[in-house]
Protein backbone atom coordinates (compact mmCIF):
# COMPACT_ATOMS: atom_id res chain seq x y z
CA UNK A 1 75.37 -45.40 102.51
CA UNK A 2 72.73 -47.35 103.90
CA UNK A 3 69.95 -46.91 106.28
CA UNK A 4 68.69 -49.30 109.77
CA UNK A 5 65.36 -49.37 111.46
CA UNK A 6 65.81 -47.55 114.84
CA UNK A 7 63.74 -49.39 117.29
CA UNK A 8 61.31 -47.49 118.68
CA UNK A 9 62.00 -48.49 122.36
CA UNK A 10 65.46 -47.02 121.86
CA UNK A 11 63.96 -44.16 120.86
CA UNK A 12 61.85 -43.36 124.01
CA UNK A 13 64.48 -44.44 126.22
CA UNK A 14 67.21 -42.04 125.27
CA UNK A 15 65.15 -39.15 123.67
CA UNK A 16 65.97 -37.90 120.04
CA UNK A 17 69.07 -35.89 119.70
CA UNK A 18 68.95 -32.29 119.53
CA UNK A 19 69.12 -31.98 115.80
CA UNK A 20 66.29 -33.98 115.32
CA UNK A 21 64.24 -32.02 118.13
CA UNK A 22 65.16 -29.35 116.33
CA UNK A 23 63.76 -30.48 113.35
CA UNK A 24 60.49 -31.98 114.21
CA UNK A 25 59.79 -28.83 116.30
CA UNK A 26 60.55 -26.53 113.08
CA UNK A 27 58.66 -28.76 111.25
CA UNK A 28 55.39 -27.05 113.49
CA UNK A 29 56.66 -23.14 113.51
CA UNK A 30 54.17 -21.36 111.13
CA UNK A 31 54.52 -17.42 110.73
CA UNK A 32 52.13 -15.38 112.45
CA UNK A 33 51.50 -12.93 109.62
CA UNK A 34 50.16 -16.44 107.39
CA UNK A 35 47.72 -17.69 109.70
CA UNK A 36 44.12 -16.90 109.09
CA UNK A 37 41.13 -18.23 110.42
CA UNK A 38 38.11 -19.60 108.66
CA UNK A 39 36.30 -17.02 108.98
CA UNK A 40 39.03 -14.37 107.41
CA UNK A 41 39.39 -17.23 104.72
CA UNK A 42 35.91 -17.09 103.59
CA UNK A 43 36.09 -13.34 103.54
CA UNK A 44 38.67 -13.45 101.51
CA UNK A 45 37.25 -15.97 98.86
CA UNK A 46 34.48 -13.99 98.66
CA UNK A 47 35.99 -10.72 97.98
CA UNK A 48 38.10 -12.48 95.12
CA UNK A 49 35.04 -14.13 93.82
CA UNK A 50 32.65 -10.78 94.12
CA UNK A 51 32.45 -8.70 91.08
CA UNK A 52 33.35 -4.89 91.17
CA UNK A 53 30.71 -2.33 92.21
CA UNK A 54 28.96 -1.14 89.02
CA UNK A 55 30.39 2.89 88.08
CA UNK A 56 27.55 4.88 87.54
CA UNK A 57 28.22 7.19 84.84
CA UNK A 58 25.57 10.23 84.34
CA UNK A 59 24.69 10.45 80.95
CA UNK A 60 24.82 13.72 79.10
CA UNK A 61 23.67 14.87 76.04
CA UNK A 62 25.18 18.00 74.23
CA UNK A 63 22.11 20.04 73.07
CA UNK A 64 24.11 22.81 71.65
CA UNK A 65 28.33 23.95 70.54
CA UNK A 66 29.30 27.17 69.45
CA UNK A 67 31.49 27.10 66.29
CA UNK A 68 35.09 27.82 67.38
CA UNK A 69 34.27 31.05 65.05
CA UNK A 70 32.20 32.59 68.21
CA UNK A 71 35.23 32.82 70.33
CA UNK A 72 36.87 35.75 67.09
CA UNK A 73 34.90 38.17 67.88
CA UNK A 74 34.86 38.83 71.77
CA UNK A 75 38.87 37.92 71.35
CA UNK A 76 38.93 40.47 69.17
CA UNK A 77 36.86 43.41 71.31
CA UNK A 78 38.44 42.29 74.58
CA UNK A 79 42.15 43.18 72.92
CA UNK A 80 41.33 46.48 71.39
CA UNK A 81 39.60 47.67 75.15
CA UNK A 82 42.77 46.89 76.72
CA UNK A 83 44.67 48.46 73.80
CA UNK A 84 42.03 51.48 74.18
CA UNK A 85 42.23 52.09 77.60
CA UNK A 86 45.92 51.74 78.15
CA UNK A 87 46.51 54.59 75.37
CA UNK A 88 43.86 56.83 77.21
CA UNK A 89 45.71 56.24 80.40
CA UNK A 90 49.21 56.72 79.10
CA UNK A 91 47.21 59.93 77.89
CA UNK A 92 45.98 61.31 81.17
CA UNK A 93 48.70 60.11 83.40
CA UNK A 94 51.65 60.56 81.65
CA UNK A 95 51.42 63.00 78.15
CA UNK A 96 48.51 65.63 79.66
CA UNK A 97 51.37 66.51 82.48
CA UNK A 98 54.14 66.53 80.74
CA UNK A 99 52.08 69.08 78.55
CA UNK A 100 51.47 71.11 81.26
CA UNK A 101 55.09 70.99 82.36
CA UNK A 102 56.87 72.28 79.66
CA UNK A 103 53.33 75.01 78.27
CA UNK A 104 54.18 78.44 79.04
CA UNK A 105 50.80 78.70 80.79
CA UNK A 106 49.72 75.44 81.37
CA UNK A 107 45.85 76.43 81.75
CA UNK A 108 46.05 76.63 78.03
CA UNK A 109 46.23 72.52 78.43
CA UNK A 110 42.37 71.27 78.39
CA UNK A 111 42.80 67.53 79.93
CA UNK A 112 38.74 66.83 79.15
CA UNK A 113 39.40 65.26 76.20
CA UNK A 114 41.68 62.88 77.89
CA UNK A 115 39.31 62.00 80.80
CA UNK A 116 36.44 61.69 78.04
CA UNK A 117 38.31 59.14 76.60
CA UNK A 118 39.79 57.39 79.23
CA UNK A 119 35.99 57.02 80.70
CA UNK A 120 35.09 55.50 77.41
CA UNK A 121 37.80 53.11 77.35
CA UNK A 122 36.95 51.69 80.70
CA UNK A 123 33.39 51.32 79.61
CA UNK A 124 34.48 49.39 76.41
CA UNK A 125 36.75 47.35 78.82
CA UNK A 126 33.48 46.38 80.79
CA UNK A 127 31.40 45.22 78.20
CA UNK A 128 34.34 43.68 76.62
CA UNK A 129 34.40 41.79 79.70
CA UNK A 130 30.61 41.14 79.93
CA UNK A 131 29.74 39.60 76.59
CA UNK A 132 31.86 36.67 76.84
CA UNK A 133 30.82 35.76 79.69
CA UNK A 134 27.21 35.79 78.66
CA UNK A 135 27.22 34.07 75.41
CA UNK A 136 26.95 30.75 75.62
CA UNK A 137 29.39 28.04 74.26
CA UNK A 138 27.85 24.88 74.98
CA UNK A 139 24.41 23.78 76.16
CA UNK A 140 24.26 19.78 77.52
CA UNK A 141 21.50 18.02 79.31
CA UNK A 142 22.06 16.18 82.11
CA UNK A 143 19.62 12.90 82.24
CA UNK A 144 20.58 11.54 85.48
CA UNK A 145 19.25 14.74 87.44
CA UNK A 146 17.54 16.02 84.51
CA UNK A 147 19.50 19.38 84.58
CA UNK A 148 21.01 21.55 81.70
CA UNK A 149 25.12 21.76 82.07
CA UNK A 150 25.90 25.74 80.19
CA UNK A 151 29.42 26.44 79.35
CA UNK A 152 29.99 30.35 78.06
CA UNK A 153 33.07 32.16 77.92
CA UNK A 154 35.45 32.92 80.11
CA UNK A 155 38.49 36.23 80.29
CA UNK A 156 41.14 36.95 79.25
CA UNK A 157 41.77 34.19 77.14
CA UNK A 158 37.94 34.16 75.77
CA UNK A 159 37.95 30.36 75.94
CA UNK A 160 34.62 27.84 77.27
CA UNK A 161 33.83 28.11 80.71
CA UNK A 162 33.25 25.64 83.42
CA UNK A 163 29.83 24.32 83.51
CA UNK A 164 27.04 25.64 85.25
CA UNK A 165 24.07 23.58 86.08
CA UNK A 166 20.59 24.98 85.61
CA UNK A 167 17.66 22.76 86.67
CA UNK A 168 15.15 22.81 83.59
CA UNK A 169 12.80 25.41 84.25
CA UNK A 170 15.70 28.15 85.73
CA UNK A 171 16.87 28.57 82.39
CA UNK A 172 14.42 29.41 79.74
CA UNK A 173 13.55 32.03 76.41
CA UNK A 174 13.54 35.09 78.12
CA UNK A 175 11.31 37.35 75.38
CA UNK A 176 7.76 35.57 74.89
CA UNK A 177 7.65 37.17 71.40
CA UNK A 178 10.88 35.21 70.78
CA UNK A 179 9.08 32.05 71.35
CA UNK A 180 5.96 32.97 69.29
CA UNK A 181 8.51 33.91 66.44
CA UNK A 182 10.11 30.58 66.80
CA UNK A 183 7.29 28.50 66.47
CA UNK A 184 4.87 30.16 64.23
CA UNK A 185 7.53 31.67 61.61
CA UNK A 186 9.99 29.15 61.95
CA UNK A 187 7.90 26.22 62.81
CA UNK A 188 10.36 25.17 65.83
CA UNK A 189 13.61 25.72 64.48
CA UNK A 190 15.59 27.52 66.70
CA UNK A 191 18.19 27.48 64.09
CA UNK A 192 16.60 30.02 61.88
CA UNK A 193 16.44 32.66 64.41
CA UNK A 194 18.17 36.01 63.39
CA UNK A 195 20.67 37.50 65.80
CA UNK A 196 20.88 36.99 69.43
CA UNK A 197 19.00 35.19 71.63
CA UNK A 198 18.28 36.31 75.37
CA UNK A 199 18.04 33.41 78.03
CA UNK A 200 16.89 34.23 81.51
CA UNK A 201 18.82 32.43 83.89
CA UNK A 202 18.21 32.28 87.17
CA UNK A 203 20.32 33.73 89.61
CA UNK A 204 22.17 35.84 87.12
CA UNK A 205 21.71 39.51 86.66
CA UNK A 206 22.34 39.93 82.81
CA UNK A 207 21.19 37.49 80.34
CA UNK A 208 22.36 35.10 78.41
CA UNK A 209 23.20 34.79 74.45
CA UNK A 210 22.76 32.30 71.84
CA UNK A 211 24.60 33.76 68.96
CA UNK A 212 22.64 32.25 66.05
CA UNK A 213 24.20 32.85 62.40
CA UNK A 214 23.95 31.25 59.15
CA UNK A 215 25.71 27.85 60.64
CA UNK A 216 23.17 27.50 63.31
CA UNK A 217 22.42 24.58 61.54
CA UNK A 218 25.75 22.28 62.12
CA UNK A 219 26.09 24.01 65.74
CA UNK A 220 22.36 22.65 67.46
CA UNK A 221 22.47 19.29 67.73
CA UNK A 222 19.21 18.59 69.14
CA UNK A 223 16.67 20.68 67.93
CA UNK A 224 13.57 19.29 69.63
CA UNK A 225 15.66 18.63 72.83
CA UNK A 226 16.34 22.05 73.05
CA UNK A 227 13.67 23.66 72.32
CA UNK A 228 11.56 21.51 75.13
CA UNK A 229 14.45 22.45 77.20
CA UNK A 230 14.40 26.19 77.04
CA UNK A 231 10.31 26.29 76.54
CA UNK A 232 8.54 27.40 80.08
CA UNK A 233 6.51 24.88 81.36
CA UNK A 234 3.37 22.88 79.77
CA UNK A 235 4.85 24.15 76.25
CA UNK A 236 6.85 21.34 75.78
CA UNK A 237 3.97 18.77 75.55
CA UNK A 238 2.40 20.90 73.12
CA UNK A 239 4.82 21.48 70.84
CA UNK A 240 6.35 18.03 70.55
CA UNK A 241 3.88 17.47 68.12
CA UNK A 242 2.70 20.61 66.45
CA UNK A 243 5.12 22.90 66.11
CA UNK A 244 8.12 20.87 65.69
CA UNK A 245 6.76 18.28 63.01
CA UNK A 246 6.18 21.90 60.60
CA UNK A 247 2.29 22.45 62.12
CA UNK A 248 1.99 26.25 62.69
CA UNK A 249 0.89 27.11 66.20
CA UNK A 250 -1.48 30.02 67.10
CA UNK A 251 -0.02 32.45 69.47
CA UNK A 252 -2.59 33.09 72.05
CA UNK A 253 -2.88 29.43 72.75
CA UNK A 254 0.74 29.35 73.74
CA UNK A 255 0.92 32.44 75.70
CA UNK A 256 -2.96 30.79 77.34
CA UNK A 257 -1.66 27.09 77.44
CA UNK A 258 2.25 27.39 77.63
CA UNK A 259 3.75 29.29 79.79
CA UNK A 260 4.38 28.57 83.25
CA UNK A 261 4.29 30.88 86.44
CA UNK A 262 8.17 31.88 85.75
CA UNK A 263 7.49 33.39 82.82
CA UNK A 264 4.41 34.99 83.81
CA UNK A 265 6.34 36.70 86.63
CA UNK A 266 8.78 38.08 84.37
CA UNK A 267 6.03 39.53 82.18
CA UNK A 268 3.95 41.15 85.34
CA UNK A 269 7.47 42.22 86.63
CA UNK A 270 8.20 43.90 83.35
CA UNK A 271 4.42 45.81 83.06
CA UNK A 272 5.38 47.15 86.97
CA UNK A 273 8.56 48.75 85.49
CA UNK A 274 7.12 50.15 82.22
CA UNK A 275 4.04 51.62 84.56
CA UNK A 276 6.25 53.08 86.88
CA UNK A 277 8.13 55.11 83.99
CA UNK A 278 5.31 55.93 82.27
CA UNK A 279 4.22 57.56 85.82
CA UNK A 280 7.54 59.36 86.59
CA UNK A 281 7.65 60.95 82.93
């Protein structure tokens, strides 16, 4: 097989055949969908080349976790009222009449006792309902927006909540005495607190409940944190440094010093109400 020099005269007398037109014109035929123009080529360099947007992630700091041992308890009542109040019904609805169906004289059948209990049942079945949702699971702070995140419990299952978010200052120690007690007998630790704790919320008609027992201690994680986070107002500066470091704390220059206008209108709001029954007795 060998190959001659074509003279290029020959060539541009008689024209290429059509195979090789067909050739040297494919050789030019570029898809449309793979052209780009400079300008889409130096977008796209630069998108490759351009790191990712940064992810802003809020930070959150959990103040405060129930002990799954909480959760026992409301379980526990929440059962029994629907127990309760499904006997008392069964009782009124269904074994009062058939009483009265097969008495001689059936106004010998007294159904109070029935109603009596079936209204008790229903308002076991309320607060049964209630409490759970008032006592609080888990208590985190949010330091992006500076807001506190409050998990409690929810029905029928009694398990944590959704959060709801509470700007600081909307959720605070409800009882002023509560707050003296804290800080003068138990030099800041909320963990030694007996019993329940009220929180005002706001918004919410009903208060609510820390649960503090004798493993307080492993459930607040952040003692200092929380406290500052639950204290009204100016109180937080103040007791950064006294009360929390085991400095006792006179009372009147919290309830002078600390607490803000919230708390103040809770206190005027509660002297109205104890005037006005005071005046109606």
């Amino acid at each position: 097989m060998f190959f001659c020099a074509i003279p290029s005269s020959l060539i541009r007398r008689c024209g290429l055949s059509q195979g090789l037109k067909h050739f040297s014109s494919s050789q030019n035929i570029r898809p449309l969908s793979t052209k780009r123009t400079a300008e889409e080529d130096d977008e796209h360099s630069d998108a490759v080349d351009s790191p990712p947007a940064p992810i802003c992630v809020s930070k959150s700091t959990l103040l405060y976790k129930a002990n799954s041992s909480k959760a026992r308890f409301p379980r526990g009542l929440f059962g029994f009222s629907l127990v309760h109040s499904g006997y008392w019904s069964w009782y009124v609805l269904d074994f009062t009449p058939a009483l009265k169906a097969t008495a001689v004289d059936p106004s010998t059948i007294d159904s109070t006792v029935g109603y009596l209990g079936l209204g008790l049942s229903i308002f076991m079945s309320i607060g049964s309902m209630i409490y759970p949702k008032s006592l609080v699971s888990e208590i985190s702070l949010n330091e992006a927006n500076r807001s506190l995140q409050v998990k409690t419990f929810s029905v029928p299952f009694v398990m944590p909540s959704k959060p709801v978010e509470y700007q600081l200052g909307d959720l605070v120690i409800d009882s002023p005495n509560d707050v003296t007690k804290i800080l003068t007998d138990y030099n800041g630790l909320i963990s030694m607190f007996p019993g329940h704790m009220a929180l005002h919320a706001e918004g919410k008609f009903t208060n609510l409940l820390m649960n503090m027992k004798e493993d307080a201690n492993e459930e607040i994680l952040e003692n200092k944190l929380l406290l500052q986070s639950l204290m009204p107002g100016q109180a937080k500066g103040h007791l950064s440094d006294a009360a929390l470091n085991g400095k006792k704390v006179h009372g009147k220059n919290i309830e002078n010093d600390a607490f803000n206008t919230k708390t103040l209108k809770l206190k005027i709001k509660r002297k109205r109400v104890s005037k006005r029954k005071v005046k109606y007795t």
